[in-house]
N, C-alpha and C. Protein backbone atom coordinates (compact mmCIF):
# COMPACT_ATOMS: atom_id res chain seq x y z
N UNK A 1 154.42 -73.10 119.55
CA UNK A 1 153.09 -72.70 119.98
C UNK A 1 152.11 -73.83 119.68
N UNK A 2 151.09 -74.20 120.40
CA UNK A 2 150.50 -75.27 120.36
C UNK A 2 148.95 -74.11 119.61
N UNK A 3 148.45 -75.25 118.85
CA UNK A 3 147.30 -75.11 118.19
C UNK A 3 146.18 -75.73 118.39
N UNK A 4 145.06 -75.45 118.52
CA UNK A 4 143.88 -76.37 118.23
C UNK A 4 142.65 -76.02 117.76
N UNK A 5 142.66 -76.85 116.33
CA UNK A 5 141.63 -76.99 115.25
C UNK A 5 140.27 -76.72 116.41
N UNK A 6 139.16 -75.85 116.43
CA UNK A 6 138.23 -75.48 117.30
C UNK A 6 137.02 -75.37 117.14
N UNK A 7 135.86 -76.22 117.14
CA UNK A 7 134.38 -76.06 117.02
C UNK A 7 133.79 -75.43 117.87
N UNK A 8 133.23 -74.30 118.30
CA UNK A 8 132.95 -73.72 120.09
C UNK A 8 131.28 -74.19 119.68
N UNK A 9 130.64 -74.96 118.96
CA UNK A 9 129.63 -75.61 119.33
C UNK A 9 129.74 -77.12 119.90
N UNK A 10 131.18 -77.64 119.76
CA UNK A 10 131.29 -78.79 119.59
C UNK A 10 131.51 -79.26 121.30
N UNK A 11 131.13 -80.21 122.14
CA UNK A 11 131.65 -80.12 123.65
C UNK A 11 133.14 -80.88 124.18
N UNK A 12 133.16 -81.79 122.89
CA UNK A 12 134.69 -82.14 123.32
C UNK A 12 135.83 -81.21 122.83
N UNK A 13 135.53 -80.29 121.81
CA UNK A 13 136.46 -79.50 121.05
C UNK A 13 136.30 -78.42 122.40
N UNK A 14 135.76 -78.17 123.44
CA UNK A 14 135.36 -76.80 124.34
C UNK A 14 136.03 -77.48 125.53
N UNK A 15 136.04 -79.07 125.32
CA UNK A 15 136.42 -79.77 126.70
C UNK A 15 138.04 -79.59 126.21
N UNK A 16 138.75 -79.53 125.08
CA UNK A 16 139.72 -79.99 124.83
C UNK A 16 140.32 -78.03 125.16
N UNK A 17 139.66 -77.03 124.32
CA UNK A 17 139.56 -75.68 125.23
C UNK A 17 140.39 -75.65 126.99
N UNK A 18 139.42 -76.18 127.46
CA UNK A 18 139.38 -75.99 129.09
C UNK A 18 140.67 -76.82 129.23
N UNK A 19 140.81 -77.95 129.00
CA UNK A 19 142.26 -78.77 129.49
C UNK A 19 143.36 -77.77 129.15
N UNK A 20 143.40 -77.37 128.07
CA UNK A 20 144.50 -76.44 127.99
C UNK A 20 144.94 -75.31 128.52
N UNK A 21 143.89 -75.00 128.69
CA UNK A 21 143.44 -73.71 129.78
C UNK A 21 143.97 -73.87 131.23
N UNK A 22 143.62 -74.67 131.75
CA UNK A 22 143.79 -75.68 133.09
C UNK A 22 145.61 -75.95 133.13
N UNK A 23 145.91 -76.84 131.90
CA UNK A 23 147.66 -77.15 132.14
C UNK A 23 148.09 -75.77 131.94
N UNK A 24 147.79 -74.61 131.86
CA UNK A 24 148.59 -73.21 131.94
C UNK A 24 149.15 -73.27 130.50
N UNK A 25 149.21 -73.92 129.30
CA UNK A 25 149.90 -73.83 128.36
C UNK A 25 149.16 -72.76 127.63
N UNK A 26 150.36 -72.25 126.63
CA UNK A 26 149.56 -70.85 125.62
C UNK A 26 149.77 -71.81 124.68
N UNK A 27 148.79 -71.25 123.64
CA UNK A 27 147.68 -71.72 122.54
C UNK A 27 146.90 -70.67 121.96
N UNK A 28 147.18 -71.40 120.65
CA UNK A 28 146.15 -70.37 119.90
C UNK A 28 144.74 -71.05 119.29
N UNK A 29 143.94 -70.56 118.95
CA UNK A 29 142.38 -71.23 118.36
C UNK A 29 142.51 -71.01 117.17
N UNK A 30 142.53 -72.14 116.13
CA UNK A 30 141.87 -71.98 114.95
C UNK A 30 140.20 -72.37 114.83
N UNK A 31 139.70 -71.91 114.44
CA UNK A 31 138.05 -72.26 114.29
C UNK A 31 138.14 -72.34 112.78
N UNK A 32 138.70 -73.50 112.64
CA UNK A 32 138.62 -74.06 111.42
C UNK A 32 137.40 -74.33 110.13
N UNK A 33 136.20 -74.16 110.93
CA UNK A 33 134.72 -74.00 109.79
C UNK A 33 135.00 -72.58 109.96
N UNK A 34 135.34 -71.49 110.58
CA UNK A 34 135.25 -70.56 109.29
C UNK A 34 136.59 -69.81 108.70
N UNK A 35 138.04 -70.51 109.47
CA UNK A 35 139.21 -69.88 109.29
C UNK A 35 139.50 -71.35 108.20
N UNK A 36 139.23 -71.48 107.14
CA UNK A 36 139.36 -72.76 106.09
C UNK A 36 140.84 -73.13 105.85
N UNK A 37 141.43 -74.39 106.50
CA UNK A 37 142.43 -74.57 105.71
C UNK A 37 142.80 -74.68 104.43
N UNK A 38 144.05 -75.21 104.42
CA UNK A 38 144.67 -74.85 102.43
C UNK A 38 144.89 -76.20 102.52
N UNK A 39 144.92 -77.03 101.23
CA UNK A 39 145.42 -78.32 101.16
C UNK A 39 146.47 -78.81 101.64
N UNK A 40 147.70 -77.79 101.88
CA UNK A 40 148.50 -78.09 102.30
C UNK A 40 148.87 -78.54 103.64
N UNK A 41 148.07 -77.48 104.55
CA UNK A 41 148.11 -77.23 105.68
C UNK A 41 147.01 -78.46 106.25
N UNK A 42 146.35 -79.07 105.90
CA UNK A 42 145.69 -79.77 106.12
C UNK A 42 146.17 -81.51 106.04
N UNK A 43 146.89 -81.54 104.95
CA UNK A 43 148.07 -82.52 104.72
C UNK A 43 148.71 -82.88 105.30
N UNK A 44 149.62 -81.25 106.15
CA UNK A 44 150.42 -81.39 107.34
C UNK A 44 150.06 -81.80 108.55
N UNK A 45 148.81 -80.97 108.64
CA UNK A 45 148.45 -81.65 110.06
C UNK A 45 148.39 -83.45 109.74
N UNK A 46 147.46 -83.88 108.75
CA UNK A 46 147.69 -85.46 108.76
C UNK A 46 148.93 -86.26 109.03
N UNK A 47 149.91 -85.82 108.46
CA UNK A 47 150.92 -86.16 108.67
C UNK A 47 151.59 -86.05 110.25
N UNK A 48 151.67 -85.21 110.94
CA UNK A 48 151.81 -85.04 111.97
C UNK A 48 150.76 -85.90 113.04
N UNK A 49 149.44 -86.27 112.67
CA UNK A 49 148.65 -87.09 113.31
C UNK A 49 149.45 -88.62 112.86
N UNK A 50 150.01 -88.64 111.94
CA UNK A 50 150.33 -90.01 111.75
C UNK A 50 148.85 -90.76 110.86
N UNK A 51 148.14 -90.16 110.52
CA UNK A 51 147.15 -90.24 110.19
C UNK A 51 146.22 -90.21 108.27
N UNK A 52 145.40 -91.27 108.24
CA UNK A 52 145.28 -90.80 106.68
C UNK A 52 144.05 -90.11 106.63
N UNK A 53 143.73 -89.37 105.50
CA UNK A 53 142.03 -88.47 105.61
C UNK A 53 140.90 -89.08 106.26
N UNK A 54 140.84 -90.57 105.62
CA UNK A 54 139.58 -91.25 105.74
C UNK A 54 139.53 -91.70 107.33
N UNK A 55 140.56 -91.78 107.81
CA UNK A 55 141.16 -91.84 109.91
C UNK A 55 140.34 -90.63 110.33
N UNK A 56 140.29 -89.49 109.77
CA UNK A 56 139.79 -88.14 110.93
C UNK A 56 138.39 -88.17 110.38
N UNK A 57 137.61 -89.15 109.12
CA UNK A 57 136.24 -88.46 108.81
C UNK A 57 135.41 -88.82 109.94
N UNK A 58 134.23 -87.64 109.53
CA UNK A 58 133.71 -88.12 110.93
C UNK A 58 132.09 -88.74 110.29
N UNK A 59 132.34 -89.96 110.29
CA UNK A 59 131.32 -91.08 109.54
C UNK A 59 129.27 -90.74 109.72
N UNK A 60 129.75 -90.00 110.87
CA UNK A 60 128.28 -89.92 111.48
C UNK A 60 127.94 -88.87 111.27
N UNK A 61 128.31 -87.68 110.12
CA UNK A 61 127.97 -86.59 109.78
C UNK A 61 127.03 -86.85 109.24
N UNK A 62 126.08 -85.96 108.93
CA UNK A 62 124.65 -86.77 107.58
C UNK A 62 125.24 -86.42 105.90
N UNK A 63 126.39 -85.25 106.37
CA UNK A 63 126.89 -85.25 104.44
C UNK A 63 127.98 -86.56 104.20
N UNK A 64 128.47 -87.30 105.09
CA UNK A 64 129.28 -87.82 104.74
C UNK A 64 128.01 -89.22 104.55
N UNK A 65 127.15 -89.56 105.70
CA UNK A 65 126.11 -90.50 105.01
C UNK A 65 125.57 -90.57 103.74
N UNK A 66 124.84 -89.24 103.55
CA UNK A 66 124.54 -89.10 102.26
C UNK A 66 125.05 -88.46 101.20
N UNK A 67 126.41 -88.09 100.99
CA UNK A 67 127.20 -87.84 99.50
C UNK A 67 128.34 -89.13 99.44
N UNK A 68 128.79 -89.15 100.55
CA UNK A 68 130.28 -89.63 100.48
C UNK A 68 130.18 -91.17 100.88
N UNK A 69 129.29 -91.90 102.40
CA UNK A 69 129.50 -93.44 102.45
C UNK A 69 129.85 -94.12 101.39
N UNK A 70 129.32 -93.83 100.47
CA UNK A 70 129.62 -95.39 99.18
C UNK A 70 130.76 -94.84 98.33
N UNK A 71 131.31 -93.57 98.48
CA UNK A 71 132.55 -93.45 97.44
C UNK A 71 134.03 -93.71 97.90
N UNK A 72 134.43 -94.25 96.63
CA UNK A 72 135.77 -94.63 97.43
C UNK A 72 136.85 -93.44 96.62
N UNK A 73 137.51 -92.77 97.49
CA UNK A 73 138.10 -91.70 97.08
C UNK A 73 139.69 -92.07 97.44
N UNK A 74 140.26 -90.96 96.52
CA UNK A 74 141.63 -90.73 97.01
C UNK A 74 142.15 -89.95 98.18
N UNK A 75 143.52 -90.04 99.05
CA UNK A 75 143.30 -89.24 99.64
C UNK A 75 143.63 -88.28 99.27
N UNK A 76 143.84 -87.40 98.10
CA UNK A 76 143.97 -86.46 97.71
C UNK A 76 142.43 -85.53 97.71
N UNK A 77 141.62 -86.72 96.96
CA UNK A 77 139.97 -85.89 97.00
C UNK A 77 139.48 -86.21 98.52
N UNK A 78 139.59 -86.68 99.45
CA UNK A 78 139.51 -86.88 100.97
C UNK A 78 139.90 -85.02 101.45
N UNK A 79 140.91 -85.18 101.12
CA UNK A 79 141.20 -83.52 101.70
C UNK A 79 140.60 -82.77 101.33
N UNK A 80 140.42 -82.69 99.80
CA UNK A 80 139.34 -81.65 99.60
C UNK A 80 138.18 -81.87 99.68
N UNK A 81 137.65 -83.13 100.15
CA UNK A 81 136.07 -82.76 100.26
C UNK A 81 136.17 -82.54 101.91
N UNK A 82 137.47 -82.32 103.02
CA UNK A 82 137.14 -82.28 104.31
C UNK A 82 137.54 -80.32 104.22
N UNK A 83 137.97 -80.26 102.87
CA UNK A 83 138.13 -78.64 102.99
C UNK A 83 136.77 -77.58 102.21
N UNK A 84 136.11 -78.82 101.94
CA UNK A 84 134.65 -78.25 100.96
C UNK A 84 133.59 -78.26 102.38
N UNK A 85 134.07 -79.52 103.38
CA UNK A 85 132.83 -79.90 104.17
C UNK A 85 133.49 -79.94 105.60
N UNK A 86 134.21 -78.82 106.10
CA UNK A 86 135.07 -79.33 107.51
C UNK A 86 134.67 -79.68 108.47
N UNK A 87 133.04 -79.95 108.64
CA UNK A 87 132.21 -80.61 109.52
C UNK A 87 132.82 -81.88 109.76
N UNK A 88 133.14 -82.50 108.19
CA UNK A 88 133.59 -84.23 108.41
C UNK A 88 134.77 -84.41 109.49
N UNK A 89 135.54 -83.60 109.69
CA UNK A 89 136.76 -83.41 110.54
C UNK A 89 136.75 -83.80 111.70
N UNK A 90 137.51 -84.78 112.24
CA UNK A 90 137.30 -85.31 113.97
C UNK A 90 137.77 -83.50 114.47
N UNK A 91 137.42 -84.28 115.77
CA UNK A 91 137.69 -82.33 116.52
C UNK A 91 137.35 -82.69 118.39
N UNK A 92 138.43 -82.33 119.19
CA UNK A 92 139.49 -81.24 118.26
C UNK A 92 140.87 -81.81 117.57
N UNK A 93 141.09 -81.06 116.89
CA UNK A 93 142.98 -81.93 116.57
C UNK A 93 143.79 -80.40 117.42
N UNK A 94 144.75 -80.98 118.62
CA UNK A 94 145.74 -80.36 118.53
C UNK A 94 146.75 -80.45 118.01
N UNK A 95 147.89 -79.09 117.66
CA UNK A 95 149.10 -79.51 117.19
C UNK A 95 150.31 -79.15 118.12
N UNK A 96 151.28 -79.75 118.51
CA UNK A 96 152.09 -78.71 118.84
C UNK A 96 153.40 -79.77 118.27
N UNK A 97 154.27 -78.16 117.99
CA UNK A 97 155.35 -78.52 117.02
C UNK A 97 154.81 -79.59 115.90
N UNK A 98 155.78 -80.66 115.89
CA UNK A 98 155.40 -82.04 114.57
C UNK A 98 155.08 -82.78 114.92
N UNK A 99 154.20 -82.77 116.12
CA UNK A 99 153.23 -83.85 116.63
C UNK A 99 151.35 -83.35 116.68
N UNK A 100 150.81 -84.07 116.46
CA UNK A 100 149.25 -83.65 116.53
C UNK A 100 148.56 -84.69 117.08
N UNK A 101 147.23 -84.60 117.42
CA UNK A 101 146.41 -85.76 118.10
C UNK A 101 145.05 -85.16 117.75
N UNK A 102 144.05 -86.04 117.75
CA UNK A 102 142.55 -86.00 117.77
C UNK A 102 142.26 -85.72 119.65
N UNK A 103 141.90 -84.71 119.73
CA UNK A 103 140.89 -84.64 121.27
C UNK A 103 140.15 -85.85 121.85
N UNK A 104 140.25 -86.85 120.91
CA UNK A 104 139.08 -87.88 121.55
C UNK A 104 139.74 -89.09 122.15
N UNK A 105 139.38 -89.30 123.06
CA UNK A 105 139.38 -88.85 124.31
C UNK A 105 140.06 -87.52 124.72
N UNK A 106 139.49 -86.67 125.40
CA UNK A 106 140.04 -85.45 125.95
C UNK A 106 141.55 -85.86 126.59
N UNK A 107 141.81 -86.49 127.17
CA UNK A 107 143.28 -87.21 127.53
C UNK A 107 144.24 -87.10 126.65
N UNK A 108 143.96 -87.74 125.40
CA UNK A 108 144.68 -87.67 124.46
C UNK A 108 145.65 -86.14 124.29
N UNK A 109 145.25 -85.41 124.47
CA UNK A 109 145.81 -83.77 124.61
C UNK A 109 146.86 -83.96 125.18
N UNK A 110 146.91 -84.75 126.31
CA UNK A 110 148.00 -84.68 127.14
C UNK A 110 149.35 -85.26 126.97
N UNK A 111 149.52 -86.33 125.87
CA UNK A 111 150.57 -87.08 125.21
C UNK A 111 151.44 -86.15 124.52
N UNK A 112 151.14 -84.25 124.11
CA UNK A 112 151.93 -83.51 123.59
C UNK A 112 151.79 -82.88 123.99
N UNK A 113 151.88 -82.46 125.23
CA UNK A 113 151.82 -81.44 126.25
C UNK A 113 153.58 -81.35 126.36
């Protein structure tokens, strides 16, 4: 079953919505700001992106400007401050099976289709 991490304020996370919608594939929605991942699960998805924490932050948040730009963290505290603040989170991430991708470019979806 394919997944995708889901902002429904967000327009590429709604664009990444509709593509899926469109290729006929079933999918489920996590709306991840208020369904909170677990460290673990959040881990996994990285891993499956091929990806490290500080790869999905999303730099242009204003909490990550003003708490986080100047700290240099582990990625252990990376996860939990993207599970304290899941705004920082690129979006959307789909998953399906042990592969995942960032929505950005909306295209990108289509490499695990």
């Amino acid at each position: 079953m394919i997944t995708i991490l889901h902002n429904p304020r967000c327009s590429k996370s709604r664009a990444g919505v509709a593509l899926l919608e469109e290729k006929g594939v079933e999918f489920e929605i996590c709306k991840y700001l208020d369904d909170v991942l677990t460290p673990d699960e959040l881990t996994d998805i990285l891993e499956k992106l091929g990806k490290r924490p500080l790869d999905i932050i999303r730099k242009n948040e204003e909490v990550y400007k003003t708490e986080f730009a100047d700290k240099e963290l582990t990625d252990e505290e990376w996860v939990l401050t993207m599970l304290e603040h899941p705004r920082l989170m690129e979006r959307p991430i789909v998953i399906n099976g042990d592969k995942a991708v960032v929505g950005r470019p909306t295209e990108a979806i289509e490499e695990i289709l």
